[in-house]
Protein backbone atom coordinates (compact mmCIF):
# COMPACT_ATOMS: atom_id res chain seq x y z
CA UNK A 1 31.09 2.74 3.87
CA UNK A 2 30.61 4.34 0.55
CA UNK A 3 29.90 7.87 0.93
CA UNK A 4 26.24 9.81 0.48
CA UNK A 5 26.78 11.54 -2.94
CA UNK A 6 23.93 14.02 -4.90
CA UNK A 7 22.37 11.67 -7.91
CA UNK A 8 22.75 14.19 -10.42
CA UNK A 9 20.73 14.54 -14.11
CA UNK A 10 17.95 16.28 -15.16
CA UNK A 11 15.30 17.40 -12.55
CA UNK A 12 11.97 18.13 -15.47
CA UNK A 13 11.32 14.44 -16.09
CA UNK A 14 8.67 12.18 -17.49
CA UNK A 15 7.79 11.33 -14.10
CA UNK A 16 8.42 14.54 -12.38
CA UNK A 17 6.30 16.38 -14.88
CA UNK A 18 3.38 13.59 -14.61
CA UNK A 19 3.21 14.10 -10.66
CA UNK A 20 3.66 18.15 -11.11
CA UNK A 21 0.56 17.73 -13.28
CA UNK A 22 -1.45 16.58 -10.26
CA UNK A 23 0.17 18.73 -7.79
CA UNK A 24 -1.06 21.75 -10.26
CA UNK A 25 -4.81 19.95 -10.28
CA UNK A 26 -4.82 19.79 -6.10
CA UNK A 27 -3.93 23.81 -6.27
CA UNK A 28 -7.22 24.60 -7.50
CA UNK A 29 -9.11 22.37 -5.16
CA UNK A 30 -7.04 23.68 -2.47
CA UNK A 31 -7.61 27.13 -3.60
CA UNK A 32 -11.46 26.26 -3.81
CA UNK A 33 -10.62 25.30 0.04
CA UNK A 34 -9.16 28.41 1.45
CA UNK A 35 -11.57 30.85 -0.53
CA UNK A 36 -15.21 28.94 0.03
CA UNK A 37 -13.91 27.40 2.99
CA UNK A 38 -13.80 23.66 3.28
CA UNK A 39 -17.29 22.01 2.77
CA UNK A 40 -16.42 23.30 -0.73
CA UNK A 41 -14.66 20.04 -1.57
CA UNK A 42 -14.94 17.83 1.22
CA UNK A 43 -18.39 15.67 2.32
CA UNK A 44 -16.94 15.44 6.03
CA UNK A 45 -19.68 15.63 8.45
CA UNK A 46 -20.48 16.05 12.03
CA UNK A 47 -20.42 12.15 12.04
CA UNK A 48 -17.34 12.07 10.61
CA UNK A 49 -15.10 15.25 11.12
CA UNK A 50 -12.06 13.35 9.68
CA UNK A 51 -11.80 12.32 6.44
CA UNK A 52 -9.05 10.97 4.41
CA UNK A 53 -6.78 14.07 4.80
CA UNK A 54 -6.45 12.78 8.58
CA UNK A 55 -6.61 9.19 8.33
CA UNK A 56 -4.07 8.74 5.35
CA UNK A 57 -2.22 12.02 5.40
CA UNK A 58 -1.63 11.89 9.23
CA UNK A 59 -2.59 8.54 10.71
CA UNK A 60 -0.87 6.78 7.59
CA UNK A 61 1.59 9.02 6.33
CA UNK A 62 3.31 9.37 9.51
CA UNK A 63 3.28 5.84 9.76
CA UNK A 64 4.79 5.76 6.56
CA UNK A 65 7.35 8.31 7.44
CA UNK A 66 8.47 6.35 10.46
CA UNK A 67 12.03 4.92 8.07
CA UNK A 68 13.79 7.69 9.79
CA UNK A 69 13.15 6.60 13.46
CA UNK A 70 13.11 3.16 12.87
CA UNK A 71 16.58 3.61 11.65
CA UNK A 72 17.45 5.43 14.30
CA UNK A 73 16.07 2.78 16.58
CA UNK A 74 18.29 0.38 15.18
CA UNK A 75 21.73 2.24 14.31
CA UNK A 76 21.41 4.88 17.19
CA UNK A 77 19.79 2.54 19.90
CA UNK A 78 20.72 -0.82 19.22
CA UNK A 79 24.27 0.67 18.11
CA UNK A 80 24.07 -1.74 14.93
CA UNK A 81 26.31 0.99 11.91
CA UNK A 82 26.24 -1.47 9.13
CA UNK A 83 22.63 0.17 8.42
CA UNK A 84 23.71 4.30 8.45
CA UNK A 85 23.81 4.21 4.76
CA UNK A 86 20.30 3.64 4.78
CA UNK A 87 19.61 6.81 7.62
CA UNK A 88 19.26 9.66 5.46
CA UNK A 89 17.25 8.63 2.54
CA UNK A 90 14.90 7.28 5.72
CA UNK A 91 15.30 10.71 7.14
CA UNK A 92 14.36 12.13 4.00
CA UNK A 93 11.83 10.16 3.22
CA UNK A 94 10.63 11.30 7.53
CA UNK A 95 10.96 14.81 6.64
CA UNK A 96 8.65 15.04 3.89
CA UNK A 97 5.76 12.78 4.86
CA UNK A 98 5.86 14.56 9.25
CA UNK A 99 6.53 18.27 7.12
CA UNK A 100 3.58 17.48 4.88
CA UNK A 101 1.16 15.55 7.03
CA UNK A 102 1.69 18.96 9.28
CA UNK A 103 0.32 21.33 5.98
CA UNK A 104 -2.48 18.94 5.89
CA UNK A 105 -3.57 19.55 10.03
CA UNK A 106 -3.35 23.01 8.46
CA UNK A 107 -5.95 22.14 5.59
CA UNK A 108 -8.19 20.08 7.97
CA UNK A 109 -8.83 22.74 10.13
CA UNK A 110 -11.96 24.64 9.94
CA UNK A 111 -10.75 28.53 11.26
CA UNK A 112 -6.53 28.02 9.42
CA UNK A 113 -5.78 31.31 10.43
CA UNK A 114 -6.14 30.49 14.50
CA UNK A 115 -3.80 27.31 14.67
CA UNK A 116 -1.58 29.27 16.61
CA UNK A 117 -3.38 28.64 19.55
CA UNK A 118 -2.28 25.40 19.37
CA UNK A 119 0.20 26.36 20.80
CA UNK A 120 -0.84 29.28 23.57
CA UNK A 121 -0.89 27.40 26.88
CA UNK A 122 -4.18 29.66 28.29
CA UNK A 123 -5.79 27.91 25.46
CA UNK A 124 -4.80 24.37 26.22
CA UNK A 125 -6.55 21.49 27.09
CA UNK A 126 -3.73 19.49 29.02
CA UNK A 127 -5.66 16.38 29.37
CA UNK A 128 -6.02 16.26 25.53
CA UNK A 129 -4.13 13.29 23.44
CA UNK A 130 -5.01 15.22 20.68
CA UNK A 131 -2.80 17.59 22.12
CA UNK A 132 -0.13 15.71 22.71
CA UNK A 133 -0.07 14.24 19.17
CA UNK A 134 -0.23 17.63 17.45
CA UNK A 135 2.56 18.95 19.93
CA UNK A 136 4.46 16.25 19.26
CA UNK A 137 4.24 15.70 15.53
CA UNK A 138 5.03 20.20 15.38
CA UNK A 139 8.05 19.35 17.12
CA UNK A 140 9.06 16.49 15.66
CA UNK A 141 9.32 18.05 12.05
CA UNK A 142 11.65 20.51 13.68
CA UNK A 143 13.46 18.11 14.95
CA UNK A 144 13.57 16.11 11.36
CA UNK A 145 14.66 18.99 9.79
CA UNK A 146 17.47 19.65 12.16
CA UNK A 147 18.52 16.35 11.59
CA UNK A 148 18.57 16.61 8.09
CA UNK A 149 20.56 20.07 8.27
CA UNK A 150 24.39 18.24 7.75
CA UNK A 151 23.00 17.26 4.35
CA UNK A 152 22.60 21.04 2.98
CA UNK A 153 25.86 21.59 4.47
CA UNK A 154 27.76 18.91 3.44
CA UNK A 155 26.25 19.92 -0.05
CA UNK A 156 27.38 23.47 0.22
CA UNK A 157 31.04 23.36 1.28
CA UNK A 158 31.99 19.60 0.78
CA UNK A 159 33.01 18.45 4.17
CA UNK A 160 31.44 16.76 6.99
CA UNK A 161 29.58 19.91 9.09
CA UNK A 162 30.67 20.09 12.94
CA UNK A 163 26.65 20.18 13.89
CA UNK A 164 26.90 15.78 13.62
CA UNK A 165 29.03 16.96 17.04
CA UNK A 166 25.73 17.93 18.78
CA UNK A 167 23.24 15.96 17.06
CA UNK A 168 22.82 13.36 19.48
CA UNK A 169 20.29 15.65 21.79
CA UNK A 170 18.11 15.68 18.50
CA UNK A 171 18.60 11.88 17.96
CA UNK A 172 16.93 11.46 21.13
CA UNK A 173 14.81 13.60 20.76
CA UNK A 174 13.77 11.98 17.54
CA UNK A 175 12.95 8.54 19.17
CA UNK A 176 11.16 9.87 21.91
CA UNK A 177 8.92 11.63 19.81
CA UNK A 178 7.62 9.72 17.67
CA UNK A 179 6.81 6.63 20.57
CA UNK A 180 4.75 9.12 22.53
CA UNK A 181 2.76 10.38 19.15
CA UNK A 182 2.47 6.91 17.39
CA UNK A 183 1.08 5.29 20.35
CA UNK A 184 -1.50 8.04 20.86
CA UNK A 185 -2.83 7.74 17.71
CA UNK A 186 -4.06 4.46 18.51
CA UNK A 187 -5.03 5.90 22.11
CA UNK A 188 -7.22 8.49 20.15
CA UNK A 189 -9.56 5.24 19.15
CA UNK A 190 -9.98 4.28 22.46
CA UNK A 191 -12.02 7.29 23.56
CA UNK A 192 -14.78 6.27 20.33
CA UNK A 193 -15.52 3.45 22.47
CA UNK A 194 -18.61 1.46 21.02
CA UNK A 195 -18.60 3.76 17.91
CA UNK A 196 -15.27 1.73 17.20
CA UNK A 197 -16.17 -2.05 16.13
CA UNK A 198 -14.35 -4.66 18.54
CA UNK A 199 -12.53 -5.63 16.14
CA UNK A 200 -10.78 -2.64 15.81
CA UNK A 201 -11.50 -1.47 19.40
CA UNK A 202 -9.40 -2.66 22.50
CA UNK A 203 -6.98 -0.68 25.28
CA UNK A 204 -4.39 -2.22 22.93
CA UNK A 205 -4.47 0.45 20.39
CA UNK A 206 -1.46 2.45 21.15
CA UNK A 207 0.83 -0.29 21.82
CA UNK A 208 -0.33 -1.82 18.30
CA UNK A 209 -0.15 1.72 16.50
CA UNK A 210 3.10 2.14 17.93
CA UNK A 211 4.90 -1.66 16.81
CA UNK A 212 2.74 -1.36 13.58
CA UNK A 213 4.60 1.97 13.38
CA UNK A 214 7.60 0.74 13.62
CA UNK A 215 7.65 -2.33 11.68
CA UNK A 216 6.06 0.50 8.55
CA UNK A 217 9.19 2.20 8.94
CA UNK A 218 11.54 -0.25 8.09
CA UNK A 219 9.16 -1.63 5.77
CA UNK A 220 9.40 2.15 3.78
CA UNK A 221 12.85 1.64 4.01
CA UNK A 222 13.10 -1.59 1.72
CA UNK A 223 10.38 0.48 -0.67
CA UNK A 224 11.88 3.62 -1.16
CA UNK A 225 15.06 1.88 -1.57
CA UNK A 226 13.92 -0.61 -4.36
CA UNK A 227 11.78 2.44 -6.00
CA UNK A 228 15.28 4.77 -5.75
CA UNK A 229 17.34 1.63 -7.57
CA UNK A 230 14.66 1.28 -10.28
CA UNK A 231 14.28 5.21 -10.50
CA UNK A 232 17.92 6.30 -10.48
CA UNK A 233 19.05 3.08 -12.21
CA UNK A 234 21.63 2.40 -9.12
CA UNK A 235 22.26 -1.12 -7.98
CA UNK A 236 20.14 -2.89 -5.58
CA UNK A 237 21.36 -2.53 -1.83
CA UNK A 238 19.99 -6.11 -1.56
CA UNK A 239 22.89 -7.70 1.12
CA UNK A 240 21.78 -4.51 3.32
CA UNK A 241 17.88 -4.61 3.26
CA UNK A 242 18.31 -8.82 3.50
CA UNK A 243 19.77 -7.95 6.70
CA UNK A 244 16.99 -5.20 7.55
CA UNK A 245 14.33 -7.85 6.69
CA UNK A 246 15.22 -9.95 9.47
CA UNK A 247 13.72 -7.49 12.05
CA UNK A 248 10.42 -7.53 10.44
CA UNK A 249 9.31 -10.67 10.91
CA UNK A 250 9.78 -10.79 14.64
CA UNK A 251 7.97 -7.89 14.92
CA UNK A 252 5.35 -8.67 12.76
CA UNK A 253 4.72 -11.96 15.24
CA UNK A 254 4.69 -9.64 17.61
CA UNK A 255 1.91 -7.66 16.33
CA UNK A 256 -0.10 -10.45 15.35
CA UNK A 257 -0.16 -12.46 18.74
CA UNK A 258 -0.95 -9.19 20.49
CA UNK A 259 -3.61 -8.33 17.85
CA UNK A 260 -5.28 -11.77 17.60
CA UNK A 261 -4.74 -12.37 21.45
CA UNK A 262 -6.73 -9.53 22.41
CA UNK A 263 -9.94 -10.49 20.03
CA UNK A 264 -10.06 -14.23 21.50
CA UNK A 265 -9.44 -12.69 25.13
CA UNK A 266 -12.49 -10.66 24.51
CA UNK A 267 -14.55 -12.92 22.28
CA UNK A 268 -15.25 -10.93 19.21
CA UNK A 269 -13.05 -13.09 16.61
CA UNK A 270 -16.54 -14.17 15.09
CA UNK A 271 -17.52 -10.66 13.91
CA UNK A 272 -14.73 -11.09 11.33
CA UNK A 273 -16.32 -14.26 9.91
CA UNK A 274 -20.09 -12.40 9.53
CA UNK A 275 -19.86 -11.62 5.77
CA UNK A 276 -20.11 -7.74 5.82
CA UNK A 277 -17.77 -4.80 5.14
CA UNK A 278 -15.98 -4.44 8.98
CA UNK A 279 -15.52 -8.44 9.06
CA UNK A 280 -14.30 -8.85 4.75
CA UNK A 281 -11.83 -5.47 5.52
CA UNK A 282 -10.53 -6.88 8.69
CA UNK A 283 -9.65 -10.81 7.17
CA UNK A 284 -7.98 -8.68 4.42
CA UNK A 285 -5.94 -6.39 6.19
CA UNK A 286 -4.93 -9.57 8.45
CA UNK A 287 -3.77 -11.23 5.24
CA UNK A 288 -1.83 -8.17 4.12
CA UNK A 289 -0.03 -9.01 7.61
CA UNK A 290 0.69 -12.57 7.39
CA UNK A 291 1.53 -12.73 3.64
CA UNK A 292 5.04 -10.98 4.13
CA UNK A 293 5.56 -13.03 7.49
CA UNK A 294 5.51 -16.07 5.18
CA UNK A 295 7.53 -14.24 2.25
CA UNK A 296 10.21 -13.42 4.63
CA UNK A 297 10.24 -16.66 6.50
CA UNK A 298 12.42 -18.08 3.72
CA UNK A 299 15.90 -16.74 3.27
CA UNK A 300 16.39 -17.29 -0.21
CA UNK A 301 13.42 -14.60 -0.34
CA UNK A 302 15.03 -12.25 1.93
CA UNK A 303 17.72 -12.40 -0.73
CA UNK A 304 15.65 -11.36 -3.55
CA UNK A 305 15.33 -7.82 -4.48
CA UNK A 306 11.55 -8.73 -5.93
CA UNK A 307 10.63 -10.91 -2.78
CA UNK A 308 11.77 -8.20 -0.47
CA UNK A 309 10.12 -5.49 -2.36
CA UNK A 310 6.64 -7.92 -3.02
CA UNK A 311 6.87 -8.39 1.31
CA UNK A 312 6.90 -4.07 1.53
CA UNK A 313 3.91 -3.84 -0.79
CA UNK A 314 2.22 -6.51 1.35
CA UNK A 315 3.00 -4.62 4.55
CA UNK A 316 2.27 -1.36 3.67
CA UNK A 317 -0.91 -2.19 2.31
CA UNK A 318 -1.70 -4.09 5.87
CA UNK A 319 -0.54 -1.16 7.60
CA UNK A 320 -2.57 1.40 5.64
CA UNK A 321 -5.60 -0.80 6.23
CA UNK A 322 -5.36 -1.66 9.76
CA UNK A 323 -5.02 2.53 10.22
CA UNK A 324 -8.50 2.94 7.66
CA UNK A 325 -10.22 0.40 9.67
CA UNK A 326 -9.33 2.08 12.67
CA UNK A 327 -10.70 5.74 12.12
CA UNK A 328 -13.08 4.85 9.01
CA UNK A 329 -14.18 1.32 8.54
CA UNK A 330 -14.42 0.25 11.54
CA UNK A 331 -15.93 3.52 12.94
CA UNK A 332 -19.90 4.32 13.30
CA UNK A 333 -20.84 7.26 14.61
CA UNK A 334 -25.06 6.25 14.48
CA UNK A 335 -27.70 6.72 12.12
CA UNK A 336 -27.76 9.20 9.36
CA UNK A 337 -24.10 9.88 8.57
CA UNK A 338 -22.35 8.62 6.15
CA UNK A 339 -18.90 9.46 4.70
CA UNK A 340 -17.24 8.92 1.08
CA UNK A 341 -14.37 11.31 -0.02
CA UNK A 342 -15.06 14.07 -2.37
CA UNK A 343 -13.44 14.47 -5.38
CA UNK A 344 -11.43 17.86 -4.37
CA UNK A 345 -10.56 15.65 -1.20
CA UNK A 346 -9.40 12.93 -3.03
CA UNK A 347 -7.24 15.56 -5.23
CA UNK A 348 -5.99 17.19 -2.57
CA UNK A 349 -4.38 14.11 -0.55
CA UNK A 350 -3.27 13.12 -3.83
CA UNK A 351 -1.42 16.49 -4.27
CA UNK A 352 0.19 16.15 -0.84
CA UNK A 353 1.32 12.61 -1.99
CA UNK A 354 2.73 14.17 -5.34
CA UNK A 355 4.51 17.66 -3.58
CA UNK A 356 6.46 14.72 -1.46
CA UNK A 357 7.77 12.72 -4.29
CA UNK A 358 8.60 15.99 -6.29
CA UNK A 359 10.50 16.99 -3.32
CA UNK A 360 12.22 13.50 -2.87
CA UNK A 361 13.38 13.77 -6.79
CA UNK A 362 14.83 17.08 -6.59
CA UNK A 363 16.35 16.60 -3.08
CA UNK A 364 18.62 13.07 -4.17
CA UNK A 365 19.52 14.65 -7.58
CA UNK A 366 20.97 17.96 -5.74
CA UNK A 367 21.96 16.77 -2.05
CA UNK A 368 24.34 13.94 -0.95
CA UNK A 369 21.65 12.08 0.61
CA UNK A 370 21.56 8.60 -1.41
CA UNK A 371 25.53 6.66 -1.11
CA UNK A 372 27.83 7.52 -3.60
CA UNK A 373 28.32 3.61 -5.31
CA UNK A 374 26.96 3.19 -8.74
CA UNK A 375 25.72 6.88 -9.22
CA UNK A 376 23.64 7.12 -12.67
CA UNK A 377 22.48 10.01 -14.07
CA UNK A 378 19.09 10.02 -15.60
């Protein structure tokens, strides 16, 4: 097993400078935020009191920041080693997206400066899921970080640090987690009731958040891996991620017989079928689903770097869906609202996506996170 090694080059590239650029641009909407407060650059309403900086900064980008415990699933859990090379660009990857889905809870929220009470138990609402999730997701980034601590060790004195002796407790910890959160996302959905469509509605949701979740995660894997190889100009870890691919389609069968199951069981299939926005976005995101199940079906795909990255694209763009649906598209609060994201909120999500990537570039080309073979400096 080839050891994690720091990247090296030059950390003020072409692309770091491009996403800087719009990480500078997001500042000054966010500033706008904090000092006029936040109808100053969003159009959320009473309607609908989440916009994109919840749905794709939390509901997706934790989804997307599952690699780390879907490793762990696999290498901790399931005891399969051949994959730890791929654990702590996943954690990394983890880190960033829980860390910065967190600041954007902090954006969201009308009154910032009282979060706190989050987390003052005279204040609490224990029968809350909303609760639970933010409770959860706070102390899951702890725990991500804690997990990630061996790296800046490792980096500073060379050697393997003693706290991979105790880490196990946080390993746990870091599965646990994120089944109890992911799943309650979806379990958030059920309380809209018939302001969710059918298609998207059903007492399903958190056990379909939660395998969706999962299935994302190793589906990041493959795409930050690819992106890294292209990036970095390292070699493809294809014979690893072939191997990796292999889970995804069984879960993706999974998903899909529970998913389409549920709509015959209940009768609303023919809603998709009815020509308008809820029925055209939920064929698509279905096809977003089954188009890597038939990629990876072949195995001279699964050992092709394109194929395997084509299949990620697929999936992620499925996943991202089936989570917009779910608290946008599919959602109708009744008559007079209506919701499109303003340009400072657009800006602002897009800044959160920029900070991570800035943060991924510098973190590889400084830390021993990515292995050691066919290092390239850039």
């Amino acid at each position: 097993m080839s050891e994690a090694k720091p990247v090296g080059g030059k950390v003020f590239t072409g692309p770091f400078l491009f996403f800087l650029v719009i990480t500078l641009i997001g500042i000054y909407f966010l500033s706008k935020r904090f000092i006029f407060g936040i109808g100053a650059v969003t159009n959320m309403n009473d309607g609908f009191p989440w916009g994109i900086w919840i749905t794709y900064d939390v509901v997706v980008g934790t989804a997307f920041a599952c690699g780390g415990y879907s490793m762990a699933l696999l290498v901790y859990a399931f005891n399969n080693g051949e994959y730890h090379p791929l654990v702590r660009p996943a954690l990394l990857a983890s880190m960033f997206g829980y860390t910065l889905a967190g600041v954007s809870v902090f954006i969201d929220i009308g009154r910032y400066w009282q979060i706190y009470n989050v987390f003052l138990p005279w204040y609490t609402n224990f029968n809350s899921v909303l609760l639970e999730v933010a409770l959860c997701i706070a102390v899951y980034i702890g725990v991500l970080w804690i997990e990630f601590s061996p790296t800046f060790l490792e980096a500073k004195s060379g050697t393997k640090s003693k706290v991979n002796k105790v880490m196990i407790f946080f390993i746990a910890l870091g599965i646990l987690l994120p089944t109890m959160h992911q799943s309650s996302l979806g379990s958030l959905m059920i309380l809209a009731g018939n302001k969710l469509s059918p298609l998207w509605w059903t007492p399903m949701l958190p056990l379909t958040f939660l395998i969706s979740a999962i299935t994302m995660g190793y589906t990041v894997v493959i795409f930050e891996s690819t992106i890294s190889a292209l990036g970095f100009k390292r070699p493809f870890e294809t014979n690893i991620l072939t191997k990796l691919s292999l889970v995804i389609p069984i879960l993706l069968v999974i998903f899909l017989v529970i998913r389409f199951g549920d709509i015959l069981m209940r009768g609303q299939l023919g809603l998709a079928f009815n020509g308008d926005l809820q029925g055209n976005m939920f064929l698509l995101e279905n096809i977003l689903h089954i188009l890597p199940l038939v990629i990876l079906a072949s195995a001279t795909n699964r050992k092709s770097a394109k194929m395997l990255f084509l299949s990620a694209c697929f999936l992620m763009l499925g996943g991202l869906l089936f989570r917009f649906n779910t608290y946008l598209i599919g959602f109708n609060p009744g008559d007079g609202y209506h919701y499109f994201p303003a340009i400072g909120e657009q800006f602002i999500t897009y800044t959160i996506i920029s900070a991570e990537i800035l943060l991924y570039m510098i973190f590889v080309k400084k830390l021993p996170v990515l292995s050691g073979h066919g290092q390239a400096k850039v």
